[in-house]
C-alpha atoms as a PDB file:
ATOM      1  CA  UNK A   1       0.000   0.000   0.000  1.00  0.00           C
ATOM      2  CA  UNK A   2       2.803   2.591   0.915  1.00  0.00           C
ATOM      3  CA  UNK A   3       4.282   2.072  -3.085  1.00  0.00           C
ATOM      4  CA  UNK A   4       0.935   2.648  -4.065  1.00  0.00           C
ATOM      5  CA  UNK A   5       0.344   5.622  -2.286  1.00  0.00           C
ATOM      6  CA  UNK A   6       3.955   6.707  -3.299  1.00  0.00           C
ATOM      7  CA  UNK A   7       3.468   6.053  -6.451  1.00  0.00           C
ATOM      8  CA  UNK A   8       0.254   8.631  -6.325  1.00  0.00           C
ATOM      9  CA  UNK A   9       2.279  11.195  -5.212  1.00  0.00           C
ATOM     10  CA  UNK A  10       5.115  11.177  -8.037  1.00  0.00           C
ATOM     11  CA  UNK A  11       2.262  10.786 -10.206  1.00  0.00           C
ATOM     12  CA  UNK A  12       0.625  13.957  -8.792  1.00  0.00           C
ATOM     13  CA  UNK A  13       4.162  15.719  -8.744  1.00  0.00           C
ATOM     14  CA  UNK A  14       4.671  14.774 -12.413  1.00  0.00           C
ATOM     15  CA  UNK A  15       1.329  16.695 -13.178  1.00  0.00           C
ATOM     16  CA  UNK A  16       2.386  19.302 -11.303  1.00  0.00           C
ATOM     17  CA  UNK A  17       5.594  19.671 -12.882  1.00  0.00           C
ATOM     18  CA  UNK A  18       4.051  19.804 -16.220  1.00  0.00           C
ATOM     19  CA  UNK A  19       1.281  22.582 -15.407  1.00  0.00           C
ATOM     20  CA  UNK A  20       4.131  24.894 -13.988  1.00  0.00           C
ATOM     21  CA  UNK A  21       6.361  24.258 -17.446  1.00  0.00           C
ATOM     22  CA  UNK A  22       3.266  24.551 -19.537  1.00  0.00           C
ATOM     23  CA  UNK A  23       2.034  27.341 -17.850  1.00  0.00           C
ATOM     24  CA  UNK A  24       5.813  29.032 -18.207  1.00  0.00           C
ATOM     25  CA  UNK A  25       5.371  28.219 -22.201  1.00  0.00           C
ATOM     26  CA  UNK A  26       2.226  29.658 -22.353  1.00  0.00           C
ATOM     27  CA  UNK A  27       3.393  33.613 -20.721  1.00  0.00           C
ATOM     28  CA  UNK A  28       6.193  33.133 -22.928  1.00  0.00           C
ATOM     29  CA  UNK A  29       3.781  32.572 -26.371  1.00  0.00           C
ATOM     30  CA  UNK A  30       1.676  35.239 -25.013  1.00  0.00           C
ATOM     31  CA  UNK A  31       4.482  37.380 -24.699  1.00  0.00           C
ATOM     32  CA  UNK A  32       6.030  36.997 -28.129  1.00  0.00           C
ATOM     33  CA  UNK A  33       1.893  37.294 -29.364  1.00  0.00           C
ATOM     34  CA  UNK A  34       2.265  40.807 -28.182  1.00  0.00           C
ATOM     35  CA  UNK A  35       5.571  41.617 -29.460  1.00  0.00           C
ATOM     36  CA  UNK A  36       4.307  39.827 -32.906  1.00  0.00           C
ATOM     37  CA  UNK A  37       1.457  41.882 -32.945  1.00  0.00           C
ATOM     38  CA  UNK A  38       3.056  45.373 -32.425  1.00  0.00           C
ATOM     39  CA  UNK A  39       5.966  44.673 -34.942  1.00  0.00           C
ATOM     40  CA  UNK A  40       2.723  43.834 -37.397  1.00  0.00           C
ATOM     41  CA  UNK A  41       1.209  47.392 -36.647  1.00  0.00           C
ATOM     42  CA  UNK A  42       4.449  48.638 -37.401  1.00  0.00           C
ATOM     43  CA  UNK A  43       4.653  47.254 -40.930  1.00  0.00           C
ATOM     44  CA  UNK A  44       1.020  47.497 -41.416  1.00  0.00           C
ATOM     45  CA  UNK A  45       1.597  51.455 -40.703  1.00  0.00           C
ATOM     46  CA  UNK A  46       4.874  51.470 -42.810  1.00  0.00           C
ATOM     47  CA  UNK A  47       2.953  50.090 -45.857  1.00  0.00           C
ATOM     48  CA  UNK A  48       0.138  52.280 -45.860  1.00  0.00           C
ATOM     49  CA  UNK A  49       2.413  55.609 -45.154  1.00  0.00           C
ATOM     50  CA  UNK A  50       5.461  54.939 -47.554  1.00  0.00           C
ATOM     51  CA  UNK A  51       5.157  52.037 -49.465  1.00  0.00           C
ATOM     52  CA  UNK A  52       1.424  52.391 -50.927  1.00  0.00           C
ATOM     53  CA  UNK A  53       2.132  55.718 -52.318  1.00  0.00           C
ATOM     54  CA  UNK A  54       5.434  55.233 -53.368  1.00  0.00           C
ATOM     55  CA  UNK A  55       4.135  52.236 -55.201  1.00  0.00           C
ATOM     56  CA  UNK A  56       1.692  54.214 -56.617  1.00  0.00           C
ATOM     57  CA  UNK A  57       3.784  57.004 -57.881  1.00  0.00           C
ATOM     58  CA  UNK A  58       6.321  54.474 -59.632  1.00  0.00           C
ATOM     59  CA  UNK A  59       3.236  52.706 -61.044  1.00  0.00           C
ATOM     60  CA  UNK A  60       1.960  56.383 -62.512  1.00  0.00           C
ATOM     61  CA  UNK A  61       5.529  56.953 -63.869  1.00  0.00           C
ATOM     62  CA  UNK A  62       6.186  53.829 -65.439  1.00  0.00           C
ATOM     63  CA  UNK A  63       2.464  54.284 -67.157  1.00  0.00           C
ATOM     64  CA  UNK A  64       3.204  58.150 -68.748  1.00  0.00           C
ATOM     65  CA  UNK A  65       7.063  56.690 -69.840  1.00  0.00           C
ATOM     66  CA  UNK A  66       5.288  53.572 -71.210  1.00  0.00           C
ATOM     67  CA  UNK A  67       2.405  56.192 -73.057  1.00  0.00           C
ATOM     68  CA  UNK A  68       4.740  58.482 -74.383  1.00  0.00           C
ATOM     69  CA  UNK A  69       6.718  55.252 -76.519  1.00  0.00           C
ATOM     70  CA  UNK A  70       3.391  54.431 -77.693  1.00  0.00           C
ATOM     71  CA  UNK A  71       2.283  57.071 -78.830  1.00  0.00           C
ATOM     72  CA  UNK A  72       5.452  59.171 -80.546  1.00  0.00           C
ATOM     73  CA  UNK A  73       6.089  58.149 -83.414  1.00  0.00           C
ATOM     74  CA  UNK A  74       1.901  58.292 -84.293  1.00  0.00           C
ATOM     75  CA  UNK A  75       1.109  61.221 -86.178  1.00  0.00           C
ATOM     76  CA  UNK A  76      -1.841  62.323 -87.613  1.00  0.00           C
ATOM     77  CA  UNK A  77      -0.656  61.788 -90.800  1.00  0.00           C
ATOM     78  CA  UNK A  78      -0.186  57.975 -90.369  1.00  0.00           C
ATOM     79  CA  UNK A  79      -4.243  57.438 -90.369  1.00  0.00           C
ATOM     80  CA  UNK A  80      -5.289  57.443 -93.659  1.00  0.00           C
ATOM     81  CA  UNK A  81      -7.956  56.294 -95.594  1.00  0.00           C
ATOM     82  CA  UNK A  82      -7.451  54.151 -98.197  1.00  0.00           C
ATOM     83  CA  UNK A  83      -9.023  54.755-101.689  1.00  0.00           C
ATOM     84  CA  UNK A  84     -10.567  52.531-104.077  1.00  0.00           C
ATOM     85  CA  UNK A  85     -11.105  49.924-101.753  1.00  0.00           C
ATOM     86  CA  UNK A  86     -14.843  49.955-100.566  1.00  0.00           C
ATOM     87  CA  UNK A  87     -15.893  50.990-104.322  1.00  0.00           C
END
């Protein structure tokens, strides 16, 4: 009976021992959550503020620069109806 009841109490110390490391894991993963979290806000922030805009003024660029090729050598003189063909 005495190794039985010994046997309860390691068994009861063992569970014990595992709620107080668990419990240790769990403030630390809560901890880095937080951290995690306000390093996201940070980049969410940083992406809306700089990179969004910036984004969006390389974007505009890229579209005149890309308009302009298209459209310099056209002239008004290169549309012109051809003659004799409809008749």
């Amino acid at each position: 009976m005495n190794e039985a009841v010994q046997a309860k109490e390691s068994y009861v110390d063992e569970a014990k021992r595992r709620i107080a490391h668990l419990s240790y894991k769990l403030e630390q993963a809560q901890d880095r959550i937080k951290v995690l979290e306000h390093d996201n806000a940070e980049l969410v922030r940083w992406t809306n503020d700089i990179c969004v805009p910036k984004l969006q003024e390389l974007t505009d660029e890229l579209v005149n620069k890309y308009n302009q090729k298209k459209y310099r050598s056209n002239n008004k003189t290169d549309y012109r109806w051809r003659k004799g063909r409809a008749e």
